[in-house]
PDB file of N, CA and C in Angstrom:
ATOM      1  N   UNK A   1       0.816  -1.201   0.000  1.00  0.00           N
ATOM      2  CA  UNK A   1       0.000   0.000   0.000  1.00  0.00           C
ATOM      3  C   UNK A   1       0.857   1.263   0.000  1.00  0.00           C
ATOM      4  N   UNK A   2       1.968   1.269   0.631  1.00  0.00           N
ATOM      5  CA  UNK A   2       2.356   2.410   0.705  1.00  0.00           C
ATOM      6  C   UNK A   2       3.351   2.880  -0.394  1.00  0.00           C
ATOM      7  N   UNK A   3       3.362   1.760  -0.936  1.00  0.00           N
ATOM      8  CA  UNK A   3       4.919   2.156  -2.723  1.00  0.00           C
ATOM      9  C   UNK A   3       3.395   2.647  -3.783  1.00  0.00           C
ATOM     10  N   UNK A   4       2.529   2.056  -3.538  1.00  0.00           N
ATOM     11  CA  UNK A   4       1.169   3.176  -4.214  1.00  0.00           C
ATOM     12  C   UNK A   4       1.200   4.662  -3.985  1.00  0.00           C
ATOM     13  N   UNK A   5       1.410   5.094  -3.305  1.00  0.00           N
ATOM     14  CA  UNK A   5       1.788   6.421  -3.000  1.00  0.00           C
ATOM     15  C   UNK A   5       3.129   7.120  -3.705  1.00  0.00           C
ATOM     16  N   UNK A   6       4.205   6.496  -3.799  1.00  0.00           N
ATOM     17  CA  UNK A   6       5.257   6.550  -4.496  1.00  0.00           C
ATOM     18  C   UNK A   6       5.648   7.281  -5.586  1.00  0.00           C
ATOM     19  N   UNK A   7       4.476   6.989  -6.433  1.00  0.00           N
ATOM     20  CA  UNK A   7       4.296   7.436  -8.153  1.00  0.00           C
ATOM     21  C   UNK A   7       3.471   9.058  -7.549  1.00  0.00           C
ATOM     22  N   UNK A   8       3.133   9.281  -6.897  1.00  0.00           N
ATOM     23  CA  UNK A   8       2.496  10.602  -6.757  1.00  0.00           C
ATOM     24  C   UNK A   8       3.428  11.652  -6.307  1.00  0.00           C
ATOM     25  N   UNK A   9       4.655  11.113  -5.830  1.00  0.00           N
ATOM     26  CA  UNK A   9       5.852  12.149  -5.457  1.00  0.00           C
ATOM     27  C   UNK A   9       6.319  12.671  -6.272  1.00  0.00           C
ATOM     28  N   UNK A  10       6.639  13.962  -6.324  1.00  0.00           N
ATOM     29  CA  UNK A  10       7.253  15.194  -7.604  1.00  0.00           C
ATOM     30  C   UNK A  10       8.826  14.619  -7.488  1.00  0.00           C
ATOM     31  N   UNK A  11       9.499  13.553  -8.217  1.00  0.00           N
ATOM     32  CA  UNK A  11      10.645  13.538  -8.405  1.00  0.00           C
ATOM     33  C   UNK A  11      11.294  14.134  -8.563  1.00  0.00           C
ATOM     34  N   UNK A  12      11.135  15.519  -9.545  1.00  0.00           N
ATOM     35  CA  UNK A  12      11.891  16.218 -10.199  1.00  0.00           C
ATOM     36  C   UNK A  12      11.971  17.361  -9.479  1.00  0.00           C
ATOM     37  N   UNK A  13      11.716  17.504  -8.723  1.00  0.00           N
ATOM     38  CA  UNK A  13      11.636  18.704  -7.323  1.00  0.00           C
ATOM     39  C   UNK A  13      12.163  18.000  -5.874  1.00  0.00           C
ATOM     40  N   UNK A  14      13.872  18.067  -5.986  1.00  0.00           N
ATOM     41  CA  UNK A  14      14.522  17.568  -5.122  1.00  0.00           C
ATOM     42  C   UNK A  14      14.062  18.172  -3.876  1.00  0.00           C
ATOM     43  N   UNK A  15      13.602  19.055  -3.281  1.00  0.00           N
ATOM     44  CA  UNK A  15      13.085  19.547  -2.348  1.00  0.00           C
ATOM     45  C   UNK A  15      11.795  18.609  -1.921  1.00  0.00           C
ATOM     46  N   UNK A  16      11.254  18.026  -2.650  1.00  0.00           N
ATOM     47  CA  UNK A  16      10.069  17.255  -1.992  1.00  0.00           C
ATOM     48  C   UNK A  16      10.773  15.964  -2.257  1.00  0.00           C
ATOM     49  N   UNK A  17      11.738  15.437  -3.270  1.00  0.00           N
ATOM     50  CA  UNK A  17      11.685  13.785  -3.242  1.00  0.00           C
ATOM     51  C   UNK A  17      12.779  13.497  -2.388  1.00  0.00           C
ATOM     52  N   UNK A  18      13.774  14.263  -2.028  1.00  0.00           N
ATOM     53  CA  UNK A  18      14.711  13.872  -0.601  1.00  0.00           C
ATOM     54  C   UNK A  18      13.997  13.548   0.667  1.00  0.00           C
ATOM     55  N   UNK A  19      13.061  14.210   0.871  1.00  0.00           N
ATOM     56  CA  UNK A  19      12.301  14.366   2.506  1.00  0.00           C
ATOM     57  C   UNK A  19      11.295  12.795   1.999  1.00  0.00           C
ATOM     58  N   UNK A  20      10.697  12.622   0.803  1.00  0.00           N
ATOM     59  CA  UNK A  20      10.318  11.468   0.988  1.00  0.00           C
ATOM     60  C   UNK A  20      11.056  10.465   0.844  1.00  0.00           C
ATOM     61  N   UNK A  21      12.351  10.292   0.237  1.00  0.00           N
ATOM     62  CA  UNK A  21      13.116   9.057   0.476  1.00  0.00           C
ATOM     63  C   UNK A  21      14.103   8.671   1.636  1.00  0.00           C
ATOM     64  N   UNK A  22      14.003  10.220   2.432  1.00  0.00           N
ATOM     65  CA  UNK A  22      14.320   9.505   3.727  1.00  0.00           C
ATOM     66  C   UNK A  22      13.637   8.895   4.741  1.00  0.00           C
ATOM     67  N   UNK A  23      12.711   9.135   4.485  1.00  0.00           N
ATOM     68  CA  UNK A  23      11.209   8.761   5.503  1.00  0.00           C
ATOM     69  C   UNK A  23      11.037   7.224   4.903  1.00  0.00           C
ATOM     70  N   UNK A  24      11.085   7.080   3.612  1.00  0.00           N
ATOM     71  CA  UNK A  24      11.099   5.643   2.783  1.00  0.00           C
ATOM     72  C   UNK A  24      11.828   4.955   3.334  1.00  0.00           C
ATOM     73  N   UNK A  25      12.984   5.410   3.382  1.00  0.00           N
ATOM     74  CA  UNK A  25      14.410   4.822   4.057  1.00  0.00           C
ATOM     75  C   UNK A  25      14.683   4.283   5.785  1.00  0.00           C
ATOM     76  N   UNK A  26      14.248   5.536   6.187  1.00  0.00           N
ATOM     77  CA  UNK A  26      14.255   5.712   7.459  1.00  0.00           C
ATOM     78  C   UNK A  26      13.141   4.210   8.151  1.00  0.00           C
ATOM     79  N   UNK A  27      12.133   4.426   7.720  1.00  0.00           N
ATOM     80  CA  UNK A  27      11.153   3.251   7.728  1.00  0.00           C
ATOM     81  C   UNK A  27      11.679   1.868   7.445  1.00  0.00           C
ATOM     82  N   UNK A  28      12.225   1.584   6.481  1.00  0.00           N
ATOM     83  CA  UNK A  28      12.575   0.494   6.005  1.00  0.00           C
ATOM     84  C   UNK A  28      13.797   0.135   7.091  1.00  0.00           C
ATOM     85  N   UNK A  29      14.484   1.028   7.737  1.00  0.00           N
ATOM     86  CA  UNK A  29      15.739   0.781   8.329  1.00  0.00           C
ATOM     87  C   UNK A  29      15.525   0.616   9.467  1.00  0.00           C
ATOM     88  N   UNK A  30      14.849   1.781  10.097  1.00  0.00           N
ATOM     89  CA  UNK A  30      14.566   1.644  11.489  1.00  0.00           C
ATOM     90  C   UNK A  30      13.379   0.436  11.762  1.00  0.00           C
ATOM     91  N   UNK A  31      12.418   0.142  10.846  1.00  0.00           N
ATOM     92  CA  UNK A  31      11.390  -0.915  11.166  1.00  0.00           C
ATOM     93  C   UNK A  31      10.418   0.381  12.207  1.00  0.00           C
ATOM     94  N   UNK A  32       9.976   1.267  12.613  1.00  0.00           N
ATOM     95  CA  UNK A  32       9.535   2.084  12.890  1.00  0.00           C
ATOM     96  C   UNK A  32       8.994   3.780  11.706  1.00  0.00           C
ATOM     97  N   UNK A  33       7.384   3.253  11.669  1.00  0.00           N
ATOM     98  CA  UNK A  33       7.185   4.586  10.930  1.00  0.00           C
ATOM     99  C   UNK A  33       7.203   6.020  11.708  1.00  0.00           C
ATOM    100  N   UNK A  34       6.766   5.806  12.798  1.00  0.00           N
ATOM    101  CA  UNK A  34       7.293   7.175  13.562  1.00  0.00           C
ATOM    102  C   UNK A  34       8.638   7.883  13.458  1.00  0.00           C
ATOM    103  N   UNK A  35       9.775   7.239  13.366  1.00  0.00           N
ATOM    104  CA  UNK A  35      11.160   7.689  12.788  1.00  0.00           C
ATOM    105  C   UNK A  35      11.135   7.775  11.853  1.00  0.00           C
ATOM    106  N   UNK A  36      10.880   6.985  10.667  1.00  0.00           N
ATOM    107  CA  UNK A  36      10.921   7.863   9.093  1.00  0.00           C
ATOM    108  C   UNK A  36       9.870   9.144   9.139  1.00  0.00           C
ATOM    109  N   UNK A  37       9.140   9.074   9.541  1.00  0.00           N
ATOM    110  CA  UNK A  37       7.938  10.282   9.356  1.00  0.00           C
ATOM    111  C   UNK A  37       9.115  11.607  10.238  1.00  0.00           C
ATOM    112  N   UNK A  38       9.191  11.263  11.324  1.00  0.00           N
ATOM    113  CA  UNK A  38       9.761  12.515  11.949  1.00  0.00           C
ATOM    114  C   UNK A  38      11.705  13.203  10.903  1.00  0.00           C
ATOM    115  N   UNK A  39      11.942  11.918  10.957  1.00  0.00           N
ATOM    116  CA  UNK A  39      13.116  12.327   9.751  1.00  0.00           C
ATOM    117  C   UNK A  39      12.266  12.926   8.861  1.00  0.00           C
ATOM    118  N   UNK A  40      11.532  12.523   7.961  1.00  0.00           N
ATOM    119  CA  UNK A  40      10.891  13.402   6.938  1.00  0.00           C
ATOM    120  C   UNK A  40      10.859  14.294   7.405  1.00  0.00           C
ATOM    121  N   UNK A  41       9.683  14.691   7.913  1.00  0.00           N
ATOM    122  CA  UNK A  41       9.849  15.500   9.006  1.00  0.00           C
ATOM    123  C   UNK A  41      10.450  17.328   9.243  1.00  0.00           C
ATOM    124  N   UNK A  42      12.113  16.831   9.697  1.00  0.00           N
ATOM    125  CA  UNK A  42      13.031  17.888   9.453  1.00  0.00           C
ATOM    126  C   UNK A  42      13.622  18.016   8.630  1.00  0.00           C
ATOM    127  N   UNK A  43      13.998  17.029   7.373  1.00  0.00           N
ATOM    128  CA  UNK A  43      14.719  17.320   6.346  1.00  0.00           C
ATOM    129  C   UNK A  43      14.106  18.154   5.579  1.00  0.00           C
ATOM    130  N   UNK A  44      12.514  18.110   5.382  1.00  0.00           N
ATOM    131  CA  UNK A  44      11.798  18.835   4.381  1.00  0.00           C
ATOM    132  C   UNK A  44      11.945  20.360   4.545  1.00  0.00           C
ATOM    133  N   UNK A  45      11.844  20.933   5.870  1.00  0.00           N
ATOM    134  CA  UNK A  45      12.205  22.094   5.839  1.00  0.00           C
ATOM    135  C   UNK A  45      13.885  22.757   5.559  1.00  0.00           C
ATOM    136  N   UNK A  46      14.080  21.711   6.110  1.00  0.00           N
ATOM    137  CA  UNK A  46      15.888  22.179   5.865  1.00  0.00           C
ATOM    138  C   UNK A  46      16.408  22.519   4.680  1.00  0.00           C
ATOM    139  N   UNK A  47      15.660  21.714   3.564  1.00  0.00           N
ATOM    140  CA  UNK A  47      15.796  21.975   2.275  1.00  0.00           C
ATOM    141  C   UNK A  47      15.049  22.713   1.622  1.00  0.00           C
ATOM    142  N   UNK A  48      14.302  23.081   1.824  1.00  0.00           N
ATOM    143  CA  UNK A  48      13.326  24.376   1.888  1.00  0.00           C
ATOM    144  C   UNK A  48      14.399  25.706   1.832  1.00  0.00           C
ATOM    145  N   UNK A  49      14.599  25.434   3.327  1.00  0.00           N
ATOM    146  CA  UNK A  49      15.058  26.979   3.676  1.00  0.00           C
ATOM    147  C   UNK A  49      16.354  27.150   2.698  1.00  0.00           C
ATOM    148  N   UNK A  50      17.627  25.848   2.689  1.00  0.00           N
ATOM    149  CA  UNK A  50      18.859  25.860   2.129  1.00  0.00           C
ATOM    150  C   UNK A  50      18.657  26.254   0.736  1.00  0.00           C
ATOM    151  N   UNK A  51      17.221  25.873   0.109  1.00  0.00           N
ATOM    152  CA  UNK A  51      17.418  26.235  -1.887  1.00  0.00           C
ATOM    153  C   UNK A  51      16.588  27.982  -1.872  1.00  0.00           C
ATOM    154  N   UNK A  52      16.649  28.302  -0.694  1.00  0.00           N
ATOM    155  CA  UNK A  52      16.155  30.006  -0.613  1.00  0.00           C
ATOM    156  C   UNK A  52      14.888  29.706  -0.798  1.00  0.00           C
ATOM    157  N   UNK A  53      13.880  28.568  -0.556  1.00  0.00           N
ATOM    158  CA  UNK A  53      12.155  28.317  -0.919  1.00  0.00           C
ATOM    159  C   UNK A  53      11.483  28.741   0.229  1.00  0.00           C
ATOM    160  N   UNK A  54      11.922  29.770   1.086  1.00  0.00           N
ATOM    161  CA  UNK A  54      11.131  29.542   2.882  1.00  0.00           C
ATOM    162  C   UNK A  54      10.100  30.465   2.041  1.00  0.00           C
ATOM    163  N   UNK A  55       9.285  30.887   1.486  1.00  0.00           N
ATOM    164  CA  UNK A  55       8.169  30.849   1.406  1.00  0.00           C
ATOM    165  C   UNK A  55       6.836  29.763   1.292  1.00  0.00           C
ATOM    166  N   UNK A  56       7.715  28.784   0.635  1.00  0.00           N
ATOM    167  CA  UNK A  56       6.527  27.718   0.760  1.00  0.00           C
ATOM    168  C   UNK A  56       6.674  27.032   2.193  1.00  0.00           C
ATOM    169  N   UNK A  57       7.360  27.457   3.474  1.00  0.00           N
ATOM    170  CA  UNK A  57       7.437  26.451   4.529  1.00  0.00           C
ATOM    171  C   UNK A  57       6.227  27.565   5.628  1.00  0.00           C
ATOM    172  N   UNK A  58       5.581  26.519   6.278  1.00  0.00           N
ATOM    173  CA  UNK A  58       5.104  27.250   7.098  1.00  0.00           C
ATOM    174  C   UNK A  58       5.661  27.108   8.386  1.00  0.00           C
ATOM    175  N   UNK A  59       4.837  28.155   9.631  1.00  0.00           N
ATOM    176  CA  UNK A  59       5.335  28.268  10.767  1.00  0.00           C
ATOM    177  C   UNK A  59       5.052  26.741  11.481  1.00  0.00           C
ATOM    178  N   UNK A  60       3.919  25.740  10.863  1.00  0.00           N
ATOM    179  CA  UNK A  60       3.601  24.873  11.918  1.00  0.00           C
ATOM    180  C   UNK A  60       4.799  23.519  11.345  1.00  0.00           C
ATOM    181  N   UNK A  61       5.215  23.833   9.875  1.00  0.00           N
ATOM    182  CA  UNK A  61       6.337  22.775   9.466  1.00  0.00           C
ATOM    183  C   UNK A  61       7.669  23.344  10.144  1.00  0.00           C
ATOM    184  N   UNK A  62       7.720  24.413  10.773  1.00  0.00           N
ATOM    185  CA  UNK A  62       8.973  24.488  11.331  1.00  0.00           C
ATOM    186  C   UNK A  62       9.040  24.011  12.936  1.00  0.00           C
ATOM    187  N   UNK A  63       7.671  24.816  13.457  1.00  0.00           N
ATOM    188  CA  UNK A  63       7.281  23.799  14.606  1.00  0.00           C
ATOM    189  C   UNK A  63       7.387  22.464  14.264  1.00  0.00           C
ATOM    190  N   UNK A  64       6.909  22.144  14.045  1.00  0.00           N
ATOM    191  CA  UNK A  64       6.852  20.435  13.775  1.00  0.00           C
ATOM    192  C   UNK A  64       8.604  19.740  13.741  1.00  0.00           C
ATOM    193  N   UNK A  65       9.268  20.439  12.684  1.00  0.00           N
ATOM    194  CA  UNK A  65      10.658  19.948  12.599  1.00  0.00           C
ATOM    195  C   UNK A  65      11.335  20.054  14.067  1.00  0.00           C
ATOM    196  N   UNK A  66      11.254  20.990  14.661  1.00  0.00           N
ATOM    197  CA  UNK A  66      11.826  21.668  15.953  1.00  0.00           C
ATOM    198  C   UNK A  66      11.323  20.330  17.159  1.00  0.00           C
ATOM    199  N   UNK A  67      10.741  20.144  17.167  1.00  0.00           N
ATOM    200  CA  UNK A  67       9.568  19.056  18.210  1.00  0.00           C
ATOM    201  C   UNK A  67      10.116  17.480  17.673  1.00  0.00           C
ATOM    202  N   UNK A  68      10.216  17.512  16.419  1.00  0.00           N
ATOM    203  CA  UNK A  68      10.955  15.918  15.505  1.00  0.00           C
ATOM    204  C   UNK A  68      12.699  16.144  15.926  1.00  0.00           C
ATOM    205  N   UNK A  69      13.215  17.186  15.972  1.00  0.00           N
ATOM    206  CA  UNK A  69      14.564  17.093  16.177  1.00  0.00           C
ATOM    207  C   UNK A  69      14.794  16.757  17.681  1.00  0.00           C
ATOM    208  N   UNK A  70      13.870  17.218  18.426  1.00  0.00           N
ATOM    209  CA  UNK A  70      13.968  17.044  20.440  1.00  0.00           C
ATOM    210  C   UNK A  70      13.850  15.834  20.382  1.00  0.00           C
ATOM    211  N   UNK A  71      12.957  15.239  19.448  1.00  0.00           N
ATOM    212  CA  UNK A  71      12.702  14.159  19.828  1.00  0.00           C
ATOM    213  C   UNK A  71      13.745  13.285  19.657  1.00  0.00           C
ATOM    214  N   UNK A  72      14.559  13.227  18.456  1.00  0.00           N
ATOM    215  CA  UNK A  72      16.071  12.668  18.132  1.00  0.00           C
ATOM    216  C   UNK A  72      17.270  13.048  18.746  1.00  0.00           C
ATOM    217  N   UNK A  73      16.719  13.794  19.674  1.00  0.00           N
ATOM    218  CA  UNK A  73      18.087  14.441  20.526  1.00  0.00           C
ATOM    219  C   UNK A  73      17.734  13.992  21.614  1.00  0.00           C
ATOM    220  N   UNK A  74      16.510  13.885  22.356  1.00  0.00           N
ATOM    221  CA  UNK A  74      16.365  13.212  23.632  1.00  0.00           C
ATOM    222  C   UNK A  74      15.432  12.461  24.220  1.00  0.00           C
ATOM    223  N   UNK A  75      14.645  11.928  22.941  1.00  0.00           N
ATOM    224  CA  UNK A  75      13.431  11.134  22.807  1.00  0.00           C
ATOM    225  C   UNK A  75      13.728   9.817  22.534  1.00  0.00           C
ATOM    226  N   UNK A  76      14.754   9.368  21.587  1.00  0.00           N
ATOM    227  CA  UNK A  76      14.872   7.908  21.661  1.00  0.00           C
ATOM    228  C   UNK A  76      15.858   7.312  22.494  1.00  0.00           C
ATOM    229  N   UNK A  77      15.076   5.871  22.909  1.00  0.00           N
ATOM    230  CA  UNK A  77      16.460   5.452  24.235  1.00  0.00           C
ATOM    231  C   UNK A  77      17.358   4.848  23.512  1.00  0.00           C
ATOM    232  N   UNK A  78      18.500   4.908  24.133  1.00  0.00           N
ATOM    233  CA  UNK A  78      19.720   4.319  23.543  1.00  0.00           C
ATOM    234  C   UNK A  78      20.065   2.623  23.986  1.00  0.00           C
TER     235      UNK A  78
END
């Protein structure tokens, strides 16, 4: 079900198909979708802001990244 979704990602707009192939990745690796989603997550804005696009990011995707990064800094046990 979820490689159905796949074909609907803008490939050609590295700004959206990085943030979904790490979340792809992240999932597949960690065996946890909550960690690929939250990796997605922060990469999407990061690359946002880095190709000069922070107009398309909003305030609640930066919240959101900010809250996904705490969580990778002091949310998962070791």
């Amino acid at each position: 079900m979820m490689f159905g979704s796949v074909r609907e990602i803008e490939w050609d707009d590295l700004t959206e198909a990085i943030p979904a192939f790490v979340t792809l990745i992240m999932i597949a690796l960690s065996f946890n979708i909550a960690n690929g989603l939250t990796a997605g997550l922060i990469v999407h804005p990061i690359l946002k802001l880095l190709t000069g696009r922070f107009h398309e990011i909003s305030a609640g995707s930066i919240l959101l990244a900010t809250i996904c990064l705490v969580y990778y800094c002091f949310g998962i046990p070791h």
